[in-house]
Each structure stands twice: as structure tokens, then as C-alpha cells.
Protein backbone atom coordinates (compact mmCIF):
# COMPACT_ATOMS: atom_id res chain seq x y z
CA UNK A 1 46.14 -1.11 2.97
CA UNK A 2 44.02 -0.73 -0.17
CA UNK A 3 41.33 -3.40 -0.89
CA UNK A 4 43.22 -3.85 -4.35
CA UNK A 5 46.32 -4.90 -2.39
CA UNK A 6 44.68 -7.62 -0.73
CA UNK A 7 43.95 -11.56 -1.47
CA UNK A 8 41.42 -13.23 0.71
CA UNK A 9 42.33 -16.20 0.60
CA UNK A 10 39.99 -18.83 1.91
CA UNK A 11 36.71 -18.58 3.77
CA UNK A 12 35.79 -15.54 5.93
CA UNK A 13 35.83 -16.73 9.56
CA UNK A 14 32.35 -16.73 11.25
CA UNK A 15 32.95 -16.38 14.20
CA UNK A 16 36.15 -15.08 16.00
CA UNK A 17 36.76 -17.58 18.69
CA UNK A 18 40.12 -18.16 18.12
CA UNK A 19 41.28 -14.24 17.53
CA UNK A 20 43.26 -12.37 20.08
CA UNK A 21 42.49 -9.07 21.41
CA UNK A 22 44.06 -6.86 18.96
CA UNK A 23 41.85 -8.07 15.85
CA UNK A 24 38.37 -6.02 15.16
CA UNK A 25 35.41 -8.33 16.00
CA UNK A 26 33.68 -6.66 12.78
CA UNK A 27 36.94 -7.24 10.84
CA UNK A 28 37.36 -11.79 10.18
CA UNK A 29 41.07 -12.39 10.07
CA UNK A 30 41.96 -13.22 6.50
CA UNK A 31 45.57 -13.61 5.02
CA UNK A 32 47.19 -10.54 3.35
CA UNK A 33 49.68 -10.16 0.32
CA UNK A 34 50.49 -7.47 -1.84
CA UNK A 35 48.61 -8.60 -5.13
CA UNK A 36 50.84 -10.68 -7.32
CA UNK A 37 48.80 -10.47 -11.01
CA UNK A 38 46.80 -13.72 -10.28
CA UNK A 39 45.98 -15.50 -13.55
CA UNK A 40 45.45 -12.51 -16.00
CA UNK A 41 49.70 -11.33 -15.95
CA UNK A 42 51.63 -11.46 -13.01
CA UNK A 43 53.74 -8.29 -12.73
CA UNK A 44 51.45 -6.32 -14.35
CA UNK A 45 52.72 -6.65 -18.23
CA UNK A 46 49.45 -7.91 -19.66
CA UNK A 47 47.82 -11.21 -21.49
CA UNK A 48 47.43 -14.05 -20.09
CA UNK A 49 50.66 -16.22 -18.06
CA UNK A 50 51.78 -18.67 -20.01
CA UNK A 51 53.39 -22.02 -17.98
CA UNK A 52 56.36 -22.45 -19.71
CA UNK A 53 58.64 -22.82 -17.47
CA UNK A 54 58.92 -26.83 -17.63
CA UNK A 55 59.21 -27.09 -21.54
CA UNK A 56 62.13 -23.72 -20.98
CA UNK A 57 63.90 -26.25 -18.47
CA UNK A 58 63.76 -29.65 -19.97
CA UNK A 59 65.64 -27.62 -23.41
CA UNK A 60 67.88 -26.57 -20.62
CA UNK A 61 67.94 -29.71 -18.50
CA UNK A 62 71.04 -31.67 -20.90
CA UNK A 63 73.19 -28.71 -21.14
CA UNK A 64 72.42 -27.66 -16.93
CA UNK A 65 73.32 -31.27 -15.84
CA UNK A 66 76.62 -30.91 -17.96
CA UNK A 67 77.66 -28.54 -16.39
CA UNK A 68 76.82 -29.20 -13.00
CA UNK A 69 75.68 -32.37 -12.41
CA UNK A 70 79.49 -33.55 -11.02
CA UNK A 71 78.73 -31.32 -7.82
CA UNK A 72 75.04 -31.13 -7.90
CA UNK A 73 73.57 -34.39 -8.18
CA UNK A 74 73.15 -36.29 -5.04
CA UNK A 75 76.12 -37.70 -3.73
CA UNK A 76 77.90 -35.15 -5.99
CA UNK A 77 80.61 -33.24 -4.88
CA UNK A 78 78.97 -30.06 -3.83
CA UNK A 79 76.42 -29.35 -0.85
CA UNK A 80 73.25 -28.42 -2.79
CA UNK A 81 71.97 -31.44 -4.86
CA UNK A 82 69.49 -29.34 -5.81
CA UNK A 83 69.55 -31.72 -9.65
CA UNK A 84 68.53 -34.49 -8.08
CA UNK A 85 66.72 -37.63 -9.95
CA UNK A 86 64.10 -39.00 -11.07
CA UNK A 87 62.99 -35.43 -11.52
CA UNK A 88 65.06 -32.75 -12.00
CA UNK A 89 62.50 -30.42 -12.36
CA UNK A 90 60.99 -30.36 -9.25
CA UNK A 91 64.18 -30.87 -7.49
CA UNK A 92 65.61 -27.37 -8.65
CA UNK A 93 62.18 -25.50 -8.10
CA UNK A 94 62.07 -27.30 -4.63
CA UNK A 95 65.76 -25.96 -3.79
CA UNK A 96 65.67 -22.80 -1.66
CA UNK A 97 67.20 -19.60 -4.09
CA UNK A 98 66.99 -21.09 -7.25
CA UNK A 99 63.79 -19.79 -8.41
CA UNK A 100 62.94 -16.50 -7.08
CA UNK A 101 60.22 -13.92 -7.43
CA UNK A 102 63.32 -11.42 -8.90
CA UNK A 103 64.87 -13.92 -11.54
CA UNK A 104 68.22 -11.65 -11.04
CA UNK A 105 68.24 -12.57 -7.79
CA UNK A 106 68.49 -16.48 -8.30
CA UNK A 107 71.43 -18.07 -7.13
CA UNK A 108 72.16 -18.87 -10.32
CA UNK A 109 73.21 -15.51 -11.27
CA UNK A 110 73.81 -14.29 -8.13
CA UNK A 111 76.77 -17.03 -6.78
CA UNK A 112 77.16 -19.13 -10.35
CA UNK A 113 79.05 -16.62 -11.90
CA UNK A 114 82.70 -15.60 -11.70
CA UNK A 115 83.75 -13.34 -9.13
CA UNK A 116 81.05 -15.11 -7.00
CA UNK A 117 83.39 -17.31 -4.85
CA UNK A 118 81.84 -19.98 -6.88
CA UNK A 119 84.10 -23.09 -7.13
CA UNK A 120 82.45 -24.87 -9.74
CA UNK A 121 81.52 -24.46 -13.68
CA UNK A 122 80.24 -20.92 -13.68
CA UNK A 123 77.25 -20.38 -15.66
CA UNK A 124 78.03 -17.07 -17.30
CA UNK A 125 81.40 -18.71 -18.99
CA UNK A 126 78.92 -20.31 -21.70
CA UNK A 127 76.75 -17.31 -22.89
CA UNK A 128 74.42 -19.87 -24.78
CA UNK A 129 73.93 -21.74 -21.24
CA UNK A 130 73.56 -18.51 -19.33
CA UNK A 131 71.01 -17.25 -22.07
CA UNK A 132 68.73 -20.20 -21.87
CA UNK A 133 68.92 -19.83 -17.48
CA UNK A 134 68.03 -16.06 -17.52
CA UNK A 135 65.00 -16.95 -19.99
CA UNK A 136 63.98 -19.86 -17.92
CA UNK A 137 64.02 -18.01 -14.48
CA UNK A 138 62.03 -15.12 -16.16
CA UNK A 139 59.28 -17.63 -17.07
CA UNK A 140 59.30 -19.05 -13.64
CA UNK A 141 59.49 -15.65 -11.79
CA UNK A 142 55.92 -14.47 -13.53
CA UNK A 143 54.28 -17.93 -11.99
CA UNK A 144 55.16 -16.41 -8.55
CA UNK A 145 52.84 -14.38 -6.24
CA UNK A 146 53.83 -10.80 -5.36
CA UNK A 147 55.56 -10.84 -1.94
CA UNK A 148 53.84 -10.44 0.81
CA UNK A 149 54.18 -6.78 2.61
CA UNK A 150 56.44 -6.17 5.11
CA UNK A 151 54.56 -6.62 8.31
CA UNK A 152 52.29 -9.10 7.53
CA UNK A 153 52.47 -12.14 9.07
CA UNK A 154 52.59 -14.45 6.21
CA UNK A 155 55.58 -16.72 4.85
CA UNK A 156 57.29 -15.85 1.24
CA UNK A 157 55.56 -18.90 -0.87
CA UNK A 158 57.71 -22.17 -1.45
CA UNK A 159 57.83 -24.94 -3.01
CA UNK A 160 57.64 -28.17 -1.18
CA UNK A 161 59.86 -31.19 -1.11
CA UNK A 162 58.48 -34.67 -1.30
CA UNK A 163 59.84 -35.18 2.08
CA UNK A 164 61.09 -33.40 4.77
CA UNK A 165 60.57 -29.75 4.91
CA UNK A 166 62.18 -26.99 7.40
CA UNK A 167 60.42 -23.23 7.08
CA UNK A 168 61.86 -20.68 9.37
CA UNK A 169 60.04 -18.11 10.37
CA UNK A 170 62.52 -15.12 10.63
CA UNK A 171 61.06 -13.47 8.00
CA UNK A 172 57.61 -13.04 9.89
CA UNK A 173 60.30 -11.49 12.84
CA UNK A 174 63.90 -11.14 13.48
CA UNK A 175 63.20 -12.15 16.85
CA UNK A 176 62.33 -15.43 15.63
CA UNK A 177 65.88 -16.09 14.32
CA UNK A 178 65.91 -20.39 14.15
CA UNK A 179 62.22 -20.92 15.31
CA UNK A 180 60.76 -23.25 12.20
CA UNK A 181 58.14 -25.04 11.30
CA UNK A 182 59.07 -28.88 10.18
CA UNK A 183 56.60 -31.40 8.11
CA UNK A 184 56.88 -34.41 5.50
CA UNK A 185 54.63 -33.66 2.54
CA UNK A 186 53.58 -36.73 0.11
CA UNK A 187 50.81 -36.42 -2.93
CA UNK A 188 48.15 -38.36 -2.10
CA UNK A 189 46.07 -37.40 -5.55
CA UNK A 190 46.79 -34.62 -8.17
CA UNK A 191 44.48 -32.70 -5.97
CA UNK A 192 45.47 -33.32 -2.05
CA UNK A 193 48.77 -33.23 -0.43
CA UNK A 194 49.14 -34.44 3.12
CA UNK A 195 51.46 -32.50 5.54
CA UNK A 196 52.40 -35.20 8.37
CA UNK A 197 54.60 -34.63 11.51
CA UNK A 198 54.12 -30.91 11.32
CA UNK A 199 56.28 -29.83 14.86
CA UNK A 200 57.53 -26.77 16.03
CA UNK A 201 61.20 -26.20 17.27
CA UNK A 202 62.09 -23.44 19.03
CA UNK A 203 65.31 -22.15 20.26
CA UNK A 204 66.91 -22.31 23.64
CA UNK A 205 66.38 -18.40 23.82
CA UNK A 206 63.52 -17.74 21.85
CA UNK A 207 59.68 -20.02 21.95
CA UNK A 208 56.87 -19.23 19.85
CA UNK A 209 53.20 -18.34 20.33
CA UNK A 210 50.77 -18.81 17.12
CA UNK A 211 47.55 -18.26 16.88
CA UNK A 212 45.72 -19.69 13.64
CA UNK A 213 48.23 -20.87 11.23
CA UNK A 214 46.54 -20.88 7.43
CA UNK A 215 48.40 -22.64 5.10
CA UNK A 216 47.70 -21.94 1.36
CA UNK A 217 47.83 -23.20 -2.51
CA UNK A 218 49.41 -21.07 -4.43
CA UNK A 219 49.28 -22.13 -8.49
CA UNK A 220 51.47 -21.20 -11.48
CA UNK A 221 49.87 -18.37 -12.56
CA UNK A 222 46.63 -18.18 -10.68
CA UNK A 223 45.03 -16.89 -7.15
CA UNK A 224 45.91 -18.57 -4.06
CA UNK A 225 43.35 -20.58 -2.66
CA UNK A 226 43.86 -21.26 1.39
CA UNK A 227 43.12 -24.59 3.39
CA UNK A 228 39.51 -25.46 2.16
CA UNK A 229 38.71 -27.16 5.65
CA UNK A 230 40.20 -24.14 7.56
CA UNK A 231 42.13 -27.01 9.73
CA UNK A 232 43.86 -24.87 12.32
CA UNK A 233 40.90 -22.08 12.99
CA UNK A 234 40.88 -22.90 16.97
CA UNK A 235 44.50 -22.91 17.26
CA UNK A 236 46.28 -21.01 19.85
CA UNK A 237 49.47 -22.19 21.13
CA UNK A 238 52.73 -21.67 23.00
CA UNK A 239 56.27 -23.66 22.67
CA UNK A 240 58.68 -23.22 25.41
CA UNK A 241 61.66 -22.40 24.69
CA UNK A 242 64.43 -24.92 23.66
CA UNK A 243 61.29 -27.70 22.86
CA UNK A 244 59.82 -29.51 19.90
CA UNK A 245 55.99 -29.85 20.01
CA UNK A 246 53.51 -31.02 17.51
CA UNK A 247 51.52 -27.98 15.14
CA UNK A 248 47.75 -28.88 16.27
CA UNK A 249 47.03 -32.54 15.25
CA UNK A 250 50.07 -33.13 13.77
CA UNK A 251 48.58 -34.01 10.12
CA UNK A 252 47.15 -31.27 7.70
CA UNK A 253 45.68 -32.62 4.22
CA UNK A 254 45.05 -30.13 1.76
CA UNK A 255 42.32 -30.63 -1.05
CA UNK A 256 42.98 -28.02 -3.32
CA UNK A 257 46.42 -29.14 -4.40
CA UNK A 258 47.76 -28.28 -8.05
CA UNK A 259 50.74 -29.85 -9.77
CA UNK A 260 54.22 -27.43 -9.07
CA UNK A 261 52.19 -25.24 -6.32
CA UNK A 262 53.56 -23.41 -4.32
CA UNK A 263 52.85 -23.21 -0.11
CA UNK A 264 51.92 -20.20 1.45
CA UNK A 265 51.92 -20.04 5.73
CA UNK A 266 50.33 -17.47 7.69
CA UNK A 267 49.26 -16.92 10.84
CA UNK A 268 46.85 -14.25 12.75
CA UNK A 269 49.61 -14.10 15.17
CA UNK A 270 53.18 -15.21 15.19
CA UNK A 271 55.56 -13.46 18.04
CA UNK A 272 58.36 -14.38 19.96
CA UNK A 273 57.55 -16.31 23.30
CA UNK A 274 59.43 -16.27 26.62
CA UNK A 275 57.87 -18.69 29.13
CA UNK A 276 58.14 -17.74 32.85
CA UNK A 277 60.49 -20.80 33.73
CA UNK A 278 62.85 -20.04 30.96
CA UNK A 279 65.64 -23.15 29.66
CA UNK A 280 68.51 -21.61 31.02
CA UNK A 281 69.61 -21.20 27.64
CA UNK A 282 72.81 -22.23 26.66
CA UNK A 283 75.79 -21.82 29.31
CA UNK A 284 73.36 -21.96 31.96
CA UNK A 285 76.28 -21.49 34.82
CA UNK A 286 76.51 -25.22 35.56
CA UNK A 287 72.29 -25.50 36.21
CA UNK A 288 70.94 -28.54 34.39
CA UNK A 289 68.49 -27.12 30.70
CA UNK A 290 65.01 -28.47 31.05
CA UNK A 291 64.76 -30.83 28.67
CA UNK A 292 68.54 -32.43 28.30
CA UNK A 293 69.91 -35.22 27.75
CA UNK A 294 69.55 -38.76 30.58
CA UNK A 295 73.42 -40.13 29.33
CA UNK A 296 75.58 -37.24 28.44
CA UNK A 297 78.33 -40.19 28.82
CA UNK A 298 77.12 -41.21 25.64
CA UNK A 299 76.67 -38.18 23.73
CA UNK A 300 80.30 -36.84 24.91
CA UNK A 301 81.83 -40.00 23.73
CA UNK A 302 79.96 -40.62 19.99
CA UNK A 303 77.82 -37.48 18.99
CA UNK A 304 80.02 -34.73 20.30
CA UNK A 305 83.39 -35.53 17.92
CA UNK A 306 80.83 -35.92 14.92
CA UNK A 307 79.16 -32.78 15.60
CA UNK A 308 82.69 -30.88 16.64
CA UNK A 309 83.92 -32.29 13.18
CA UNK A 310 81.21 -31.48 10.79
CA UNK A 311 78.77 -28.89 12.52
CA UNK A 312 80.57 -26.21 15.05
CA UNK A 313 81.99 -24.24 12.17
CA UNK A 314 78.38 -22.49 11.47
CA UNK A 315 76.53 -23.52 14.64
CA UNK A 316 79.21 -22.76 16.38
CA UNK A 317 78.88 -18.47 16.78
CA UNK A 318 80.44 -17.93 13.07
CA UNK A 319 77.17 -18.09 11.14
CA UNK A 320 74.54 -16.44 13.12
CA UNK A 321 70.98 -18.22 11.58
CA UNK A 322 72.71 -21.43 12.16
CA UNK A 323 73.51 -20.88 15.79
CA UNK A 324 70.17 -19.30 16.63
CA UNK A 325 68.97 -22.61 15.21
CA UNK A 326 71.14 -24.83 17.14
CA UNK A 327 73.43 -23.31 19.25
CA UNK A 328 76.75 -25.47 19.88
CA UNK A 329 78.63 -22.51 20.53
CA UNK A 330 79.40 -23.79 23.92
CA UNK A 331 79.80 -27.68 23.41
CA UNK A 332 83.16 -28.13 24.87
CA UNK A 333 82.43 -26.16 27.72
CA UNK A 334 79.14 -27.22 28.40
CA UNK A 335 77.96 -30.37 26.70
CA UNK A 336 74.98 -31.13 28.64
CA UNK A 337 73.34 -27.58 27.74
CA UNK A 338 74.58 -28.86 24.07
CA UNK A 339 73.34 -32.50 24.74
CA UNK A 340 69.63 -30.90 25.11
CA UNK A 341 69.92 -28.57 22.11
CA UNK A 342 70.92 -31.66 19.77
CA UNK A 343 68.18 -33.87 21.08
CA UNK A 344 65.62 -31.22 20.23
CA UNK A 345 66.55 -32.03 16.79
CA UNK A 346 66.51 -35.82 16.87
CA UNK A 347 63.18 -38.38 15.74
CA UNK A 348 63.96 -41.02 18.99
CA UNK A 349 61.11 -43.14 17.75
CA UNK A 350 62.75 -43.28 13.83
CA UNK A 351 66.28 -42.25 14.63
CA UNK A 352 66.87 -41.87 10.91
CA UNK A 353 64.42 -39.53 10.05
CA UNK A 354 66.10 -36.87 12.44
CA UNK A 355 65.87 -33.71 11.25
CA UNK A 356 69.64 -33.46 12.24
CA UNK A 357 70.03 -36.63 9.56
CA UNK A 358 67.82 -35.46 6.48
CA UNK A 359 68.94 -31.81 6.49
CA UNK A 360 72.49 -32.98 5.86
CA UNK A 361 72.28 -36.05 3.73
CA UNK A 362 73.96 -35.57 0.59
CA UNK A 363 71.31 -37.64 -1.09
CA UNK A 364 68.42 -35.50 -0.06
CA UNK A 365 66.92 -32.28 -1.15
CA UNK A 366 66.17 -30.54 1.97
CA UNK A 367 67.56 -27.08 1.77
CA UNK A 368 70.86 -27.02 3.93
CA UNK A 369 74.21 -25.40 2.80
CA UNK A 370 76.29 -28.35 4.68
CA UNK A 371 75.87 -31.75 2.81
CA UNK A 372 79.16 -33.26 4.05
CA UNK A 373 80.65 -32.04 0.75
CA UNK A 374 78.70 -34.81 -1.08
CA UNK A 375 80.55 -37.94 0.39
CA UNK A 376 77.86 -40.66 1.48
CA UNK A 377 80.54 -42.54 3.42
CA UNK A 378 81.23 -39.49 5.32
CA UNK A 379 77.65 -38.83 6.59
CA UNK A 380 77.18 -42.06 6.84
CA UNK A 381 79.98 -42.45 9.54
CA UNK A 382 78.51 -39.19 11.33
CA UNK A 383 74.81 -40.74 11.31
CA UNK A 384 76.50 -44.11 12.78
CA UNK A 385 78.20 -42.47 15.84
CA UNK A 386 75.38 -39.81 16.84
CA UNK A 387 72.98 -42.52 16.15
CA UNK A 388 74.68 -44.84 18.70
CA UNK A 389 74.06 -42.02 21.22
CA UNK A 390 70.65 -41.52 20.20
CA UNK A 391 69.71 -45.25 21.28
CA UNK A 392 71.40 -45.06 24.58
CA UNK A 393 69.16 -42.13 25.74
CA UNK A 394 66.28 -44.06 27.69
């Protein structure tokens, strides 16, 4: 790779203590991306970027929310509340597809247009509307960083929810199909965001091994800057499979935080891990799954008709992401092996702020194509029941 296709981004390691065997000892591990314009014109067309893209939205915003807010608020009728209040803004650059690095390959013009399978207002049947998304995209797409080469192992940059976020890593490997990375981010000043809870989950086939995770600033328009403390330098770690276990400390605060950033996350080495025990996996021929659940009793009488009702259709075997993420493809057969998978998803010291729950609440933001169709009563019902499970396991 040419030295004009790289970003260094952060401070050269000084010593190599935490790199594995295949990195050069005269070569300090440093995060790689293909360019991406920095402050002087991303993509290459010259002059300097220009942040427009929240003055483009808000002359959008009244004419956007009347036409979608009915399904795309929270608690609307659709699955993506990606318009969600006080700030709708940061809700629909937060939302995973909306604003993209390609503007033509937004959601918005990609799946809001007719022909698209699209059930609601379609975007393209007001050309005024449609002209004022395209421009506002455009000016959003030229405050994003190049993506990163194909074989590096660094994470597309996104933008962060206030709250619960869920990165997957498949895009560092296929292998790594439902492996992700979880953390609550709040703003503690206009310069430092904390990252708190940061776990790993892995699947019941697939674990993970990292070594030196590097997350990064990206701003509108500017270089990326990484993690000025370098937090995770020593880190080199394994996760069994079918496990959730904590990233390091747990707690990452980053001090070179700009308004409407973006995250970057890279590693020196992210691959596939198999331990030499093995879970069983799923169907494990009647063996018990390291890991599962102390009263199944439970879980077969109040978690498994919510999760037969509302989740098997994707994690079921139909959608294959969402049953390499939690595989229930075997829940009536086997609901221990399930029972385990489930829990793996579950907070037992805040039962509420399960991943399981957040993902799926209509009234959230987290990026998840199932939102119970927008009806609080109805996730409310299927919190209550798996909930009731969730306290009976010891």
C-alpha cells in the first residue's frame, strides 16, 4: 500500500509488547484506510468541505417528518424510528443506512422508492421532497472518510447512539458472522465521550480473539484522530464461544470528541476463535451448552412463546446474520441449547437494559429491523414475560 493511501491515526507505538508474531518489529502497528480527502475536499473535487449538512436537513426536516413521521417516529408504525425526538438530526445520522459514504446507496433511495417493497410514503412520489434528500445525502456523504480497504482490519466509521450501541464485526471477516462489539456511549463534554459496558458476544459457533482494539474520532470533514490515551495497547484477548465478556476494563473515555463524529474501530488482529472445549453449539445431541440456563422450566413456560412469536422468523434459519447472531433455529427441539443462547444476550443485574430489550424497543434508536411493528404495548408484553424468566434464573 502506498504511503499516500494511509492515515496514521494516533501515536506510533513504542514498543511492540502487545503485537503478535506476524507484525514487523521495525514496522509500529498503526490503523489503515484508504485516504478519504481529510479537511481540504473529500472525494477529491477540490476547496475546502463545507458542513452543511445540518442547515440542508433542518429545510428538509418539516417536509421529511410529513411524510414519514406516522411510521418513523418512535412508537410509530414502522420498525426503524430512525426520526426520533428531541433531535431528529442525530437520530437519522445515528440510524444504520441512512447516511452512507455513496449517497445513492442510502436507504432512502435505495428501499423509499416505488418498486422497493416499500410500504410507506415513497420519497420519489414528491420530486421536490426527493430533490431536497438527494442534495442533503450528497452534503453528508463528502463529511465521510474513504472506506477502509478490503483487508484491513478496521470497522466502516459510524455514528454513535446516545445509548446502546451493537457493531458487528463481519465486515472485518465473514467468519465472524454475529460476533459484535456492544457499549453505551454518553457526552460527558463537547470534547470527551465515554464508552461504558463495552462486552463482547460471540456466537455459539464462532469466539473471537483481538489483539489491540483502537477506536477513533472521525470529524465532518477532517482527519481522524485515534484514542489519545491509546487505552487498549496491552490488549490481547480470547472469548469462547457462545459467551459475553467485558472489552478490557469495560469503560473507554475518549478526549478528542467533536460534535456529529463519527467512530472508527480497529484492531491489529481480529480472527475467528475456536476454543479447545467448544459449546456444543446449538443441537448439541442432548449434551448440556456450557453456559445455559439453571431453570429452563421457566424459560419454556414465559420467554420461549415471546421469542417463538416475535423472533424465530429471522433468528430462526430464514435470515442468516440474524441466526449467526442468535441462533433459535432449534428452540422447539432443543430449548436448553436455546435457553443459553438467549441468556448470552440478557443484562441479569439491570434486566431492562438487555441487549435483547433495547435492540427491539420501538422507542429506541438502536439499529434493528424488528421493532414489534411500532406497538409499545406489544413489546411491552414480550419484555414482561421474558423478563419474568430472567428473574427466576439464580
Amino acid at each position: 500500500m502506498r504511503a499516500s493511501n494511509l492515515f496514521r491515526l494516533g501515536l506510533l507505538l513504542s514498543s511492540m509488547a502487545a503485537a503478535v508474531a506476524s507484525c514487523s518489529k521495525d514496522e509500529p502497528f498503526v490503523l489503515q484506510t484508504s485516504g478519504g480527502g481529510g479537511a481540504g475536499g473529500n472525494g477529491g473535487e477540490g476547496g475546502a468541505f463545507v458542513d452543511n449538512g445540518k442547515l440542508l436537513f433542518e429545510a428538509l426536516e418539516p417536509d421529511l417528518t410529513a411524510a414519514c413521521a406516522s411510521c418513523h417516529e418512535p412508537n410509530g408504525l414502522g420498525d426503524a424510528p430512525f426520526l426520533a425526538l428531541p433531535d431528529r438530526y442525530s437520530s437519522v445520522l445515528s440510524w444504520p443506512g441512512v447516511v452512507t459514504a455513496d449517497p445513492q446507496q442510502s436507504l432512502f433511495l435505495t428501499y423509499s422508492v416505488a418498486g422497493a417493497g416499500h410500504t410507506g410514503t415513497n420519497l420519489d412520489g414528491d420530486p421536490s421532497l426527493m430533490a431536497k434528500v438527494e442534495e442533503w445525502l450528497t452534503a453528508e456523504s463528502k463529511a465521510i472518510v474513504a472506506p477502509v480497504e478490503e483487508g484491513t482490519p478496521t470497522l466502516p466509521a459510524f455514528t454513535p447512539i446516545l445509548g446502546l450501541n451493537v457493531v458487528y464485526l463481519a465486515p472485518l471477516d465473514k467468519d465472524l458472522e454475529g460476533v459484535a462489539i456492544a457499549f453505551t456511549a454518553s457526552k460527558l463534554t463537547e470534547t470527551s465521550l465515554k464508552l461504558e459496558g463495552l462486552e463482547v458476544y460471540t456466537t455459539a459457533t464462532t469466539g473471537l480473539h483481538v489483539v489491540h482494539p483502537v477506536f477513533a474520532v472521525y470529524p465532518k470533514g477532517e482527519d481522524p484522530t485515534a484514542d489519545p490515551a491509546d487505552s487498549f495497547s496491552g490488549l490481547d484477548a480470547r472469548f469462547d464461544e457462545g459467551t459475553v465478556g467485558p472489552l478490557g476494563v469495560g469503560t473507554l473515555i475518549l478526549t478528542n470528541w467533536k460534535a456529529e463524529a463519527k467512530l472508527g474501530l480497529g484492531f491489529e488482529l481480529a480472527e475467528p476463535y475456536v476454543s479447545s472445549a467448544g459449546t456444543g453449539g446449538m443441537g448439541g445431541g442432548g449434551g448440556t451448552v456450557e453456559g445455559g440456563c439453571a431453570d429452563v422450566a421457566s424459560f419454556d413456560a414465559n420467554a420461549l412463546p415471546a421469542l417463538t412469536n416475535s423472533c424465530v422468523n429471522c433468528h430462526g434459519g430464514n435470515n442468516g446474520q440474524a441466526t449467526a447472531a442468535l441462533d433459535l433455529s432449534d428452540l422447539a427441539n432443543n430449548s436448553g441449547a436455546a435457553c443459553a443462547q438467549v441468556k448470552n444476550r440478557v443484562n441479569f443485574g439491570n434486566p431492562q437494559a438487555s441487549q435483547l430489550f433495547i435492540t427491539t424497543d420501538p422507542g429506541g434508536n438502536a439499529g434493528h429491523p424488528f421493532k414489534f411493528g411500532g406497538n409499545a404495548g406489544a413489546f411491552q408484553g414480550f419484555r414482561d414475560n421474558v423478563t419474568v424468566w430472567i428473574e427466576s434464573e439464580p
